[in-house]
C-alpha atoms as a PDB file:
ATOM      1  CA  UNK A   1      21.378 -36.201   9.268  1.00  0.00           C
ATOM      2  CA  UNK A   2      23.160 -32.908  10.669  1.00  0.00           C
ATOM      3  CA  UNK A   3      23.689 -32.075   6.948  1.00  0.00           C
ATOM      4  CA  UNK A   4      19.775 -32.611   5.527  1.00  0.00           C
ATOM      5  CA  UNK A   5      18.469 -30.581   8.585  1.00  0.00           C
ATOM      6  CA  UNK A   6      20.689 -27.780   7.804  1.00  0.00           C
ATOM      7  CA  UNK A   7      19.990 -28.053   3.920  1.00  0.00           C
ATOM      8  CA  UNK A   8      16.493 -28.136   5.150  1.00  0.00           C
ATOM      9  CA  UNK A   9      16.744 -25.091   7.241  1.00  0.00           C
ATOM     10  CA  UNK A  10      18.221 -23.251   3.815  1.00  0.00           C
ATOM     11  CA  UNK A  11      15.593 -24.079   1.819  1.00  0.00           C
ATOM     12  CA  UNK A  12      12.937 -23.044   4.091  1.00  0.00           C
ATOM     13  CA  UNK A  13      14.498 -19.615   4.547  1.00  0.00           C
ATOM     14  CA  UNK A  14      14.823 -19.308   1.066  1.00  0.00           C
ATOM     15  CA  UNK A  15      11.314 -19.602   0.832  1.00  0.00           C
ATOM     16  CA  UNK A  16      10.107 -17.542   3.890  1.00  0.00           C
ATOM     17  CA  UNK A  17      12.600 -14.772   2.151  1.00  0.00           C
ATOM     18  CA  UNK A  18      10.495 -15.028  -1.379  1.00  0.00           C
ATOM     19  CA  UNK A  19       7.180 -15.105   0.169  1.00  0.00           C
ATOM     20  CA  UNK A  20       8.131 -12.088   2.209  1.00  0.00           C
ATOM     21  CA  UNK A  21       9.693 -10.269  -1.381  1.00  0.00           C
ATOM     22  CA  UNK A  22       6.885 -11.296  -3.513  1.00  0.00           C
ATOM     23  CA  UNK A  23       3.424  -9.829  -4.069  1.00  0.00           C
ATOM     24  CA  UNK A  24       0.446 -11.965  -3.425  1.00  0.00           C
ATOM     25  CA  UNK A  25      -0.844 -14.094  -6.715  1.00  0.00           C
ATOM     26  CA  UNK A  26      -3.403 -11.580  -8.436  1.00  0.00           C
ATOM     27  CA  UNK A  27      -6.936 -11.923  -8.962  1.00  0.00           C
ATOM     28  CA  UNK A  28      -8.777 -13.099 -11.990  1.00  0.00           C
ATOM     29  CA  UNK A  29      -8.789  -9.669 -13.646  1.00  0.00           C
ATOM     30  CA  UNK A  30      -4.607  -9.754 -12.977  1.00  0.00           C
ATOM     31  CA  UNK A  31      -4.298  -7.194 -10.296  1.00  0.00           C
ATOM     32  CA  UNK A  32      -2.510  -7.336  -6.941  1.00  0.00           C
ATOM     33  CA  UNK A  33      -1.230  -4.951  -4.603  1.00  0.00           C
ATOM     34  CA  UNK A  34       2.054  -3.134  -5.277  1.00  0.00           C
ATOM     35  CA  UNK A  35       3.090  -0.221  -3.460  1.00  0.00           C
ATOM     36  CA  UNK A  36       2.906   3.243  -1.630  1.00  0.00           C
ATOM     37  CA  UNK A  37       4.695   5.831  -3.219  1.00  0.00           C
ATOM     38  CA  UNK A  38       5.703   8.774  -0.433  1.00  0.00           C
ATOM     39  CA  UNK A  39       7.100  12.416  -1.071  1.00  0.00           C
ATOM     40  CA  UNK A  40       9.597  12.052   1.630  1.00  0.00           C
ATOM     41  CA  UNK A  41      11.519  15.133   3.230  1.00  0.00           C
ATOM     42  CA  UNK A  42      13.765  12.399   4.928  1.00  0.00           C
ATOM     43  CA  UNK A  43      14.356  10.098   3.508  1.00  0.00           C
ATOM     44  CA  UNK A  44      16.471   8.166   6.400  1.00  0.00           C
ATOM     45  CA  UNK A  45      13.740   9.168   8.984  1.00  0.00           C
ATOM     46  CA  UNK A  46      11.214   7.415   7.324  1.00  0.00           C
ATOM     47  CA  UNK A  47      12.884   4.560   6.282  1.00  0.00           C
ATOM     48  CA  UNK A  48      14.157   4.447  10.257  1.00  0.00           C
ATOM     49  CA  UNK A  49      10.527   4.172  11.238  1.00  0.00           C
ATOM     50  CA  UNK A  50       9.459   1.488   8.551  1.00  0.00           C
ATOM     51  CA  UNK A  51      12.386  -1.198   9.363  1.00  0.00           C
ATOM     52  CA  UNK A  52      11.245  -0.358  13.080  1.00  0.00           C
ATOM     53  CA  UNK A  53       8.388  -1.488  12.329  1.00  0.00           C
ATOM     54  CA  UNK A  54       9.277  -4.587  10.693  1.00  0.00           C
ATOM     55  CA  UNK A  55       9.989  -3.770   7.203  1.00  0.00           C
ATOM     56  CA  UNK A  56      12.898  -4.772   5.196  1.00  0.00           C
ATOM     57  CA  UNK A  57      14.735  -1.576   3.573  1.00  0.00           C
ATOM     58  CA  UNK A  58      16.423  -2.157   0.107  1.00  0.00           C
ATOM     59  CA  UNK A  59      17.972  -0.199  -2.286  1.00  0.00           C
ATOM     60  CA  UNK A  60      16.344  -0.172  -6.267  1.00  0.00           C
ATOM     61  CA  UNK A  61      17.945   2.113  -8.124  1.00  0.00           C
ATOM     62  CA  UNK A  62      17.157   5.603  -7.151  1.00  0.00           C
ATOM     63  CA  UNK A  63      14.157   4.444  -4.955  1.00  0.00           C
ATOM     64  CA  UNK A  64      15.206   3.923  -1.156  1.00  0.00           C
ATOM     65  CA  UNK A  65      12.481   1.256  -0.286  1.00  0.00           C
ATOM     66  CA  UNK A  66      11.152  -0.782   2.245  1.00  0.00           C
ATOM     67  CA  UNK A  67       9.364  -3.853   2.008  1.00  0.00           C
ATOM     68  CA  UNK A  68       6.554  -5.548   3.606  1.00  0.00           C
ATOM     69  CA  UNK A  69       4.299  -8.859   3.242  1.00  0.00           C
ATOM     70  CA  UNK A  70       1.977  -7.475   0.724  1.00  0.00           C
ATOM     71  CA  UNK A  71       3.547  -4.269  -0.285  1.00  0.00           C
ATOM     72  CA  UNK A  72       6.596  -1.955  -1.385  1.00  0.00           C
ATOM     73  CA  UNK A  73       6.836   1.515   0.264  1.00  0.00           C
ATOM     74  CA  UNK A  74       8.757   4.077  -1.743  1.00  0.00           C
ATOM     75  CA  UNK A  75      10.128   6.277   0.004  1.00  0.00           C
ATOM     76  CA  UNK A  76      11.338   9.217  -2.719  1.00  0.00           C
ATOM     77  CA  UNK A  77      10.837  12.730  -3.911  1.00  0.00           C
ATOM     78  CA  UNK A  78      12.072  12.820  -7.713  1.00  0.00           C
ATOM     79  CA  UNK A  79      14.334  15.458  -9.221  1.00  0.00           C
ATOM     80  CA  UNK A  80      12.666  18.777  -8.879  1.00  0.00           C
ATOM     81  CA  UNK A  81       9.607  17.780  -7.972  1.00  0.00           C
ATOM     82  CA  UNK A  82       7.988  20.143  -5.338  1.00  0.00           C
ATOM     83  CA  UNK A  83       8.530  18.854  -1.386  1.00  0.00           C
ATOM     84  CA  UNK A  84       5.105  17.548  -0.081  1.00  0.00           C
ATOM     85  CA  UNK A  85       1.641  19.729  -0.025  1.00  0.00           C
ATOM     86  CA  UNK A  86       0.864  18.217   2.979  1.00  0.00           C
ATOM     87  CA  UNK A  87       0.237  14.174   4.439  1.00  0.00           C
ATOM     88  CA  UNK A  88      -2.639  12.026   3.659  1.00  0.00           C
ATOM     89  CA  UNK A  89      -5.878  13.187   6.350  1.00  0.00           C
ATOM     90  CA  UNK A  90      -7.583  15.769   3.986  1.00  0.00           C
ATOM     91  CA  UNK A  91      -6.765  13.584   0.998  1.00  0.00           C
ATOM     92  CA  UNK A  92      -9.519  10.868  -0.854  1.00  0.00           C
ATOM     93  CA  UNK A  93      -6.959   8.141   0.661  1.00  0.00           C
ATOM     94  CA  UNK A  94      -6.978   9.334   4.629  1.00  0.00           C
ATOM     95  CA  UNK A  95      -4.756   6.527   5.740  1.00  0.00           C
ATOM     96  CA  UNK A  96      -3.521   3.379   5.077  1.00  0.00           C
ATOM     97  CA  UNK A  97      -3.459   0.093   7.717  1.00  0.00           C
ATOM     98  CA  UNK A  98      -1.091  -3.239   8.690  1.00  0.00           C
ATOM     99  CA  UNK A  99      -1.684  -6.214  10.550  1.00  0.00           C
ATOM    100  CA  UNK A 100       0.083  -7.292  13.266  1.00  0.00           C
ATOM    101  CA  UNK A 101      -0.471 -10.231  16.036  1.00  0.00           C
ATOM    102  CA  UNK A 102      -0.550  -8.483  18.874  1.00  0.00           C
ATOM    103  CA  UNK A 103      -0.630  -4.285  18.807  1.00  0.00           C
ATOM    104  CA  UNK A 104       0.401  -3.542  22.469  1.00  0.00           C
ATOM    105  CA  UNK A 105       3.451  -5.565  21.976  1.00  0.00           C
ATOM    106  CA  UNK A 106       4.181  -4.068  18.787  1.00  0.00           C
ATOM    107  CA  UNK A 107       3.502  -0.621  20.151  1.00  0.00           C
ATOM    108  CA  UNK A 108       5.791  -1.011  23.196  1.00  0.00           C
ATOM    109  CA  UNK A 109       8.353  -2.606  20.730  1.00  0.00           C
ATOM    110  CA  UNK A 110       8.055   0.393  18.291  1.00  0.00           C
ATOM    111  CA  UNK A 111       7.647   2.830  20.868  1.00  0.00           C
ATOM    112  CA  UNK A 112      11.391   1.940  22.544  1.00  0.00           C
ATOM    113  CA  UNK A 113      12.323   2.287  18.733  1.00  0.00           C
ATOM    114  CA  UNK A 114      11.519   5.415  17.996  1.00  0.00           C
ATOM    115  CA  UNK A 115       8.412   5.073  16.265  1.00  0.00           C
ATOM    116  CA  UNK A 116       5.644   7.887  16.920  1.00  0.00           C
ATOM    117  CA  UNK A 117       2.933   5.998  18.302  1.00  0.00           C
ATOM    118  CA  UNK A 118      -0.502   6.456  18.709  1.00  0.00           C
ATOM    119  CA  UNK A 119      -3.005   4.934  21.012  1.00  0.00           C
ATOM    120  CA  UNK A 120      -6.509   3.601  19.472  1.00  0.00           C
ATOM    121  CA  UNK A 121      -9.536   5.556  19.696  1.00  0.00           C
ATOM    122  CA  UNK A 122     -11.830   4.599  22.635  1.00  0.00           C
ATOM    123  CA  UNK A 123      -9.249   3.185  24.382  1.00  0.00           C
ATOM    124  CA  UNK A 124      -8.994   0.265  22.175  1.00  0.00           C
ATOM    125  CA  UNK A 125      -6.043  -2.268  22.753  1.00  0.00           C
ATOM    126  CA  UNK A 126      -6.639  -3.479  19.226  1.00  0.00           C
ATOM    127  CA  UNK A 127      -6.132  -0.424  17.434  1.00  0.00           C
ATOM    128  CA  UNK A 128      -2.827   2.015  17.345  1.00  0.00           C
ATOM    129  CA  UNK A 129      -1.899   4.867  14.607  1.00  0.00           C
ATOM    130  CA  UNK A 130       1.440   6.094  13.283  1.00  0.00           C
ATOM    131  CA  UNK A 131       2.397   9.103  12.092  1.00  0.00           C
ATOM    132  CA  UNK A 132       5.455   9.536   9.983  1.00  0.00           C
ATOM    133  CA  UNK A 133       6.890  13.069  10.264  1.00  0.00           C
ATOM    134  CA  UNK A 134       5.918  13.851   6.829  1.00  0.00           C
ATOM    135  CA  UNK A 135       1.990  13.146   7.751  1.00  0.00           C
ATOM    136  CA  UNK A 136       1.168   9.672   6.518  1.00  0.00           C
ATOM    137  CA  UNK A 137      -1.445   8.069   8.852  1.00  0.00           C
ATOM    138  CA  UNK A 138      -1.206   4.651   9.475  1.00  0.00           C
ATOM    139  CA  UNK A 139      -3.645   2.343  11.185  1.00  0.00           C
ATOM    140  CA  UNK A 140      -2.271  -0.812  12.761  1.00  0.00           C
ATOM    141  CA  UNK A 141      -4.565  -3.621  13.323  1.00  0.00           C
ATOM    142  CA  UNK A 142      -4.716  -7.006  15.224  1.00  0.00           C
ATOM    143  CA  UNK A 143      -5.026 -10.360  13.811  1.00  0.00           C
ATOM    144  CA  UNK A 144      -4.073 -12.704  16.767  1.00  0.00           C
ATOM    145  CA  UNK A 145      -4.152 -15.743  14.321  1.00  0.00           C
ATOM    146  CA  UNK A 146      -1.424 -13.628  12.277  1.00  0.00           C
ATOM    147  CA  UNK A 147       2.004 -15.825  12.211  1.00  0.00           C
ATOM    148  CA  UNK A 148       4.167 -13.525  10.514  1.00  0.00           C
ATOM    149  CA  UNK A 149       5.308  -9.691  12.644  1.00  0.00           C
ATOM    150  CA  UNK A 150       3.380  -7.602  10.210  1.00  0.00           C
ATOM    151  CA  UNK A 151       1.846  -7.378   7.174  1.00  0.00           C
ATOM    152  CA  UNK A 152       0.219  -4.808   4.788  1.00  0.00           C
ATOM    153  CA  UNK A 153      -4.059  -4.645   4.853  1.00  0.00           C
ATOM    154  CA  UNK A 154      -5.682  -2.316   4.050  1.00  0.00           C
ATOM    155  CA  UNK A 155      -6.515   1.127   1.991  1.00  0.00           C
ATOM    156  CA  UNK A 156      -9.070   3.841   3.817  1.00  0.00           C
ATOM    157  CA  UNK A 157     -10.874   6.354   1.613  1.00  0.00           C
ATOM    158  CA  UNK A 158     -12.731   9.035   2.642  1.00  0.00           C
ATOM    159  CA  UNK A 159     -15.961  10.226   0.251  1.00  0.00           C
ATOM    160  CA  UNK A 160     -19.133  11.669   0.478  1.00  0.00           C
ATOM    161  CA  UNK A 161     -21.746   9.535   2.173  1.00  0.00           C
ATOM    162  CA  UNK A 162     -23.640   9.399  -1.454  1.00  0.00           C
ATOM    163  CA  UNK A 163     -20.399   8.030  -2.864  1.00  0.00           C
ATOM    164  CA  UNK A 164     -19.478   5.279  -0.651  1.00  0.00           C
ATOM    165  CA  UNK A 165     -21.481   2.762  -3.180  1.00  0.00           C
ATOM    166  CA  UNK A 166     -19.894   4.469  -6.333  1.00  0.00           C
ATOM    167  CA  UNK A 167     -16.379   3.691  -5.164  1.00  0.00           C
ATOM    168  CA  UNK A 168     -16.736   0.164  -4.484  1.00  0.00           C
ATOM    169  CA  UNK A 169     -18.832  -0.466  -7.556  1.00  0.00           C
ATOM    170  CA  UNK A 170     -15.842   1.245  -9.269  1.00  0.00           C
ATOM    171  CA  UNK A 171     -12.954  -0.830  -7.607  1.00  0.00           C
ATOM    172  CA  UNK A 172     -15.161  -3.795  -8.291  1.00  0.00           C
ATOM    173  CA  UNK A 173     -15.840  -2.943 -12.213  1.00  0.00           C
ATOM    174  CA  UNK A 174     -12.067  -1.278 -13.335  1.00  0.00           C
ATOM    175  CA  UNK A 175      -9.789  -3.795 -10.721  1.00  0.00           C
ATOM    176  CA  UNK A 176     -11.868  -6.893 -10.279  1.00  0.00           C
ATOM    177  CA  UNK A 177     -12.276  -6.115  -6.260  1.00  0.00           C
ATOM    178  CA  UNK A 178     -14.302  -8.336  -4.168  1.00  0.00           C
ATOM    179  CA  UNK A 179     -17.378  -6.264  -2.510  1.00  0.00           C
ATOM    180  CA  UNK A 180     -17.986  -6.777   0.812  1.00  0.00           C
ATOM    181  CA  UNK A 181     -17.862  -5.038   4.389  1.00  0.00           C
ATOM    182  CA  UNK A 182     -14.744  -5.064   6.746  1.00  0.00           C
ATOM    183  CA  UNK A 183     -16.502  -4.544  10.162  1.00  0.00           C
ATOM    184  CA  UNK A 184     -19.126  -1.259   9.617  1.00  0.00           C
ATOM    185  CA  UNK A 185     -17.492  -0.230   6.853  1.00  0.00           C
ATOM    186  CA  UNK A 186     -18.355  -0.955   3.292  1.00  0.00           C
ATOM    187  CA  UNK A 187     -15.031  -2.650   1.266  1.00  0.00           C
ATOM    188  CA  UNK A 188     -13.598  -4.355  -1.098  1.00  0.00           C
ATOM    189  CA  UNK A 189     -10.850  -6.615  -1.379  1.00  0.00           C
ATOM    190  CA  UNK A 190      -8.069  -7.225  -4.013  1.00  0.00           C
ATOM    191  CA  UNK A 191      -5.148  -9.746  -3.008  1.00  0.00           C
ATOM    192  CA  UNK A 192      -2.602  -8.223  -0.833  1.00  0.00           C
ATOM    193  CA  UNK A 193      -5.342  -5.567  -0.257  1.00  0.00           C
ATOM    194  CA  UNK A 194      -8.699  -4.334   1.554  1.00  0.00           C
ATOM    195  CA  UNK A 195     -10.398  -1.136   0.291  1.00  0.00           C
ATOM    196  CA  UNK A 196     -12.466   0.499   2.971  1.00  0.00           C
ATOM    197  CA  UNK A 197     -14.825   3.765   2.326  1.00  0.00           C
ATOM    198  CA  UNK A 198     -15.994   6.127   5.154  1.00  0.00           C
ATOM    199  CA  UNK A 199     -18.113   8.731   4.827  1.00  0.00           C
ATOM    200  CA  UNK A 200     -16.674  12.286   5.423  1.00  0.00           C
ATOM    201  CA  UNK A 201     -18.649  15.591   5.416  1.00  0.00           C
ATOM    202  CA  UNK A 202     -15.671  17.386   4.596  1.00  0.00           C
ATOM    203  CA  UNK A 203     -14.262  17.853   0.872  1.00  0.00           C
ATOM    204  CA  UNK A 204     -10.930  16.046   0.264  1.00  0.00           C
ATOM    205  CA  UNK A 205      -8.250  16.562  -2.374  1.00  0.00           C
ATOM    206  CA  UNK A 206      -6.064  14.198  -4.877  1.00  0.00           C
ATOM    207  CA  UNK A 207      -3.232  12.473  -3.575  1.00  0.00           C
ATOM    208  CA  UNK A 208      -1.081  13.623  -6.022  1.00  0.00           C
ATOM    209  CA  UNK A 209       1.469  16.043  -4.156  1.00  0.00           C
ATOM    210  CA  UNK A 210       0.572  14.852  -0.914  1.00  0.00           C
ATOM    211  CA  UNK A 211       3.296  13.174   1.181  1.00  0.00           C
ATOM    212  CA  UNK A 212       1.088   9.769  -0.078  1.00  0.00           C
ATOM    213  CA  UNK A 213       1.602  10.686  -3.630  1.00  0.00           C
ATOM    214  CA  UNK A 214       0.103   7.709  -5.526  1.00  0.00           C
ATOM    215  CA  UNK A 215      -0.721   3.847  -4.375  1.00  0.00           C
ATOM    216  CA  UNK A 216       0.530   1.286  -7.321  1.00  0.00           C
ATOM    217  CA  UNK A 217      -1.206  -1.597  -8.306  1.00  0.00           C
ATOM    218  CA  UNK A 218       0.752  -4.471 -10.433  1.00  0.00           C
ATOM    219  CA  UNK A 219      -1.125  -5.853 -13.133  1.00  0.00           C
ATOM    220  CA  UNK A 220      -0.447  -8.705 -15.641  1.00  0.00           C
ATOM    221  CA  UNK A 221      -1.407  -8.177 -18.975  1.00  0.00           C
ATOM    222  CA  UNK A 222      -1.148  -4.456 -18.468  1.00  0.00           C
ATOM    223  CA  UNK A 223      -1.557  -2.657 -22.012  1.00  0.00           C
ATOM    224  CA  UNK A 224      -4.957  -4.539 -22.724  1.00  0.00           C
ATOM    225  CA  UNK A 225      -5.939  -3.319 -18.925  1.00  0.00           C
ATOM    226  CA  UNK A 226      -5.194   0.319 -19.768  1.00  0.00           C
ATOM    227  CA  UNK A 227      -7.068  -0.412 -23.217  1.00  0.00           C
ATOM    228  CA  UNK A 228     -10.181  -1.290 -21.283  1.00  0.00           C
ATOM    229  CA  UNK A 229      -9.808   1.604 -18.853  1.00  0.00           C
ATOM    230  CA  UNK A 230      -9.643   4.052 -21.364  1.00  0.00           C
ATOM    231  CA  UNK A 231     -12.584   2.806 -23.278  1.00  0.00           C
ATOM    232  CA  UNK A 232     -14.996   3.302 -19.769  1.00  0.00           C
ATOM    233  CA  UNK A 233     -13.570   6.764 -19.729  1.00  0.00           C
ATOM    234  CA  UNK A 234     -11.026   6.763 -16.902  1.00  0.00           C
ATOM    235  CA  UNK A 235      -8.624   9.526 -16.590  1.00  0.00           C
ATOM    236  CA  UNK A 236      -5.296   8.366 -18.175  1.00  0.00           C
ATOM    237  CA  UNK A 237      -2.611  11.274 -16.725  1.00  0.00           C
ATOM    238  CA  UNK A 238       0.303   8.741 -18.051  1.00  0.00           C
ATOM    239  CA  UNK A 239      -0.356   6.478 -21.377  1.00  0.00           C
ATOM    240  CA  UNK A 240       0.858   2.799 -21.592  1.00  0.00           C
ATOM    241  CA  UNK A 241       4.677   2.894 -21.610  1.00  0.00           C
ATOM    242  CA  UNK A 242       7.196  -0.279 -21.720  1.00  0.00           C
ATOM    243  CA  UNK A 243      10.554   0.060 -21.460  1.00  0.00           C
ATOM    244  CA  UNK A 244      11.954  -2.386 -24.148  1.00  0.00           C
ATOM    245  CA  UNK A 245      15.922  -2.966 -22.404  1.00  0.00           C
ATOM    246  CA  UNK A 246      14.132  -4.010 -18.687  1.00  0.00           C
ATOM    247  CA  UNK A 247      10.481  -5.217 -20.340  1.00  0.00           C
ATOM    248  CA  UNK A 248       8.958  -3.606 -17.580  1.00  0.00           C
ATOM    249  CA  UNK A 249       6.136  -1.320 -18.283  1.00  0.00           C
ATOM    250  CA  UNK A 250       3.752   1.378 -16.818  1.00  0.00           C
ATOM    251  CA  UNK A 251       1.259   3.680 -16.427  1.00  0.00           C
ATOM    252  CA  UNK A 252      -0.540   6.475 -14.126  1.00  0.00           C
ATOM    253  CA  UNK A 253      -4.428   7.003 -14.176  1.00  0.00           C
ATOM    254  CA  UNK A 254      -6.612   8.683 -11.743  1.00  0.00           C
ATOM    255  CA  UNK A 255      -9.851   7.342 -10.014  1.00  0.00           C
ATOM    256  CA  UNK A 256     -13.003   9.606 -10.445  1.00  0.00           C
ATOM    257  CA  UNK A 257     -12.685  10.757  -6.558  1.00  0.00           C
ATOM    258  CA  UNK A 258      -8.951  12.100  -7.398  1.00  0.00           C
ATOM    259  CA  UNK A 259      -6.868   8.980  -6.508  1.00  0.00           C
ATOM    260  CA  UNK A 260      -3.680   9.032  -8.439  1.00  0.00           C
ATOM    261  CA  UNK A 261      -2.397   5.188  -9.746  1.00  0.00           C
ATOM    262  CA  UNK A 262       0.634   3.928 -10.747  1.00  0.00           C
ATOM    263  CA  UNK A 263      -0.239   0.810 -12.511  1.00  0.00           C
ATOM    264  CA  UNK A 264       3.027  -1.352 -13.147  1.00  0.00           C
ATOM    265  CA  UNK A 265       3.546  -4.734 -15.394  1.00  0.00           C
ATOM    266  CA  UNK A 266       7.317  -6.024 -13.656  1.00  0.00           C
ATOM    267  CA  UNK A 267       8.491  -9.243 -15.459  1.00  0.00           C
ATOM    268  CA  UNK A 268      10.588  -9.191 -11.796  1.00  0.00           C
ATOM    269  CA  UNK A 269       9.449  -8.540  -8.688  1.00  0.00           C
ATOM    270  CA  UNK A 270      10.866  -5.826  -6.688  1.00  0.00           C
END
């Protein structure tokens, strides 16, 4: 009996370790979350704050990154690539958002760590922010039914009041998103992912260069999804490209509002 419970125990944390590797099953146009990619000064600073918070930091070739239920953070600035213009408030994406069961326990937990926190705004014990030093904004969240620490939710945009319908029919059309409303603010929802739009009266800028360089998606069936992309005129910066020795393949597009895209096809999961 002593040797079935253990063998039991194994299995079970085998399986608790995949779920928490693996990206959620994508929708019905083959799309699921995938990553942040961050132009990161330090590397080691960052990644401190990130396995502080509950992350798990791995090593994948050159990439230092850290994962999370739901997504991958990269945390990398390539070879001569120019440091970081500046982090993601003032950018289309102005921050991005996790779950966790209880926020004033994480934030005291986090806070003895290291981690910069933030209080909510209106004295909201739902609500905290985190700052990396680099300038990505991060919203935590509460979901009290939540039974794992902390995982990834959602994806804040920033456009013009006029645009706020334009963007989620866009999400909806190009990545199969599910329209909808997350509290007052319009949305849309891919697995792994909510995309929320605020309106902003000030003008914002691409990603690209920004500590928050590019979000990834991973798609199945990803040449035939560039195909279609192309043919309703989206901005393709970097074509369809497989690399025949890993059969992983890639590509990097841009949404009309200046988000920059890594879309990847990964016949293993990170």
């Amino acid at each position: 009996m002593t040797r079935l419970i253990a063998a039991l125990s194994l299995m079970l944390s085998l399986v608790a370790g995949t779920a928490w590797a693996q990206a959620y099953p994508p929708n019905e146009m083959g799309v699921t979350m995938g990553h942040w990619h961050m132009n990161s000064r330090d590397i080691e600073a960052n990644k401190k704050i990130f396995v502080a918070m509950g992350g798990t930091a791995v090593k994948n070739g050159n990439f230092d990154i850290v994962r999370f239920p739901g997504v991958i953070v990269f945390l990398n600035q390539g070879p001569g690539a120019a440091p970081a213009v500046g982090g993601s408030v003032g950018t289309i994406v102005n921050h991005v958002g996790f779950l966790v069961p209880n926020v004033q326990t994480s934030m005291a937990k986090w806070k003895a760590a290291g981690v910069p926190i933030e209080p909510g705004g209106n004295g909201r014990q739902d609500q905290a922010f985190v700052t990396t030093p680099d300038g990505l904004r991060i919203e935590i969240l509460e979901d009290k039914a939540q039974t794992i620490p902390i995982r990834h939710h959602h994806i804040h945009y920033y456009v013009a009041e006029s645009d706020i319908p334009k963007i989620q029919a866009w999400y909806a059309k190009e990545f199969g998103a599910k329209p909808g409303m997350r509290g007052t603010n319009v949305a849309a929802d891919i697995p792994g992912a909510n995309f929320s739009f605020s309106k902003t009266d000030m003008p914002t800028v691409s990603t690209k260069g920004h500590t928050l360089d590019h979000i990834g998606f991973d798609v199945k069936n990803l040449e035939a999804f560039v195909k279609k992309l192309q043919a309703d005129g989206v901005k393709v910066d970097r074509p369809y490209t497989k690399n025949p020795q890993t059969g992983a393949a890639l590509a990097f597009i841009y949404d009309p509002w200046g988000t920059y895209i890594e879309l990847n096809e990964r016949p293993n999961p990170l």
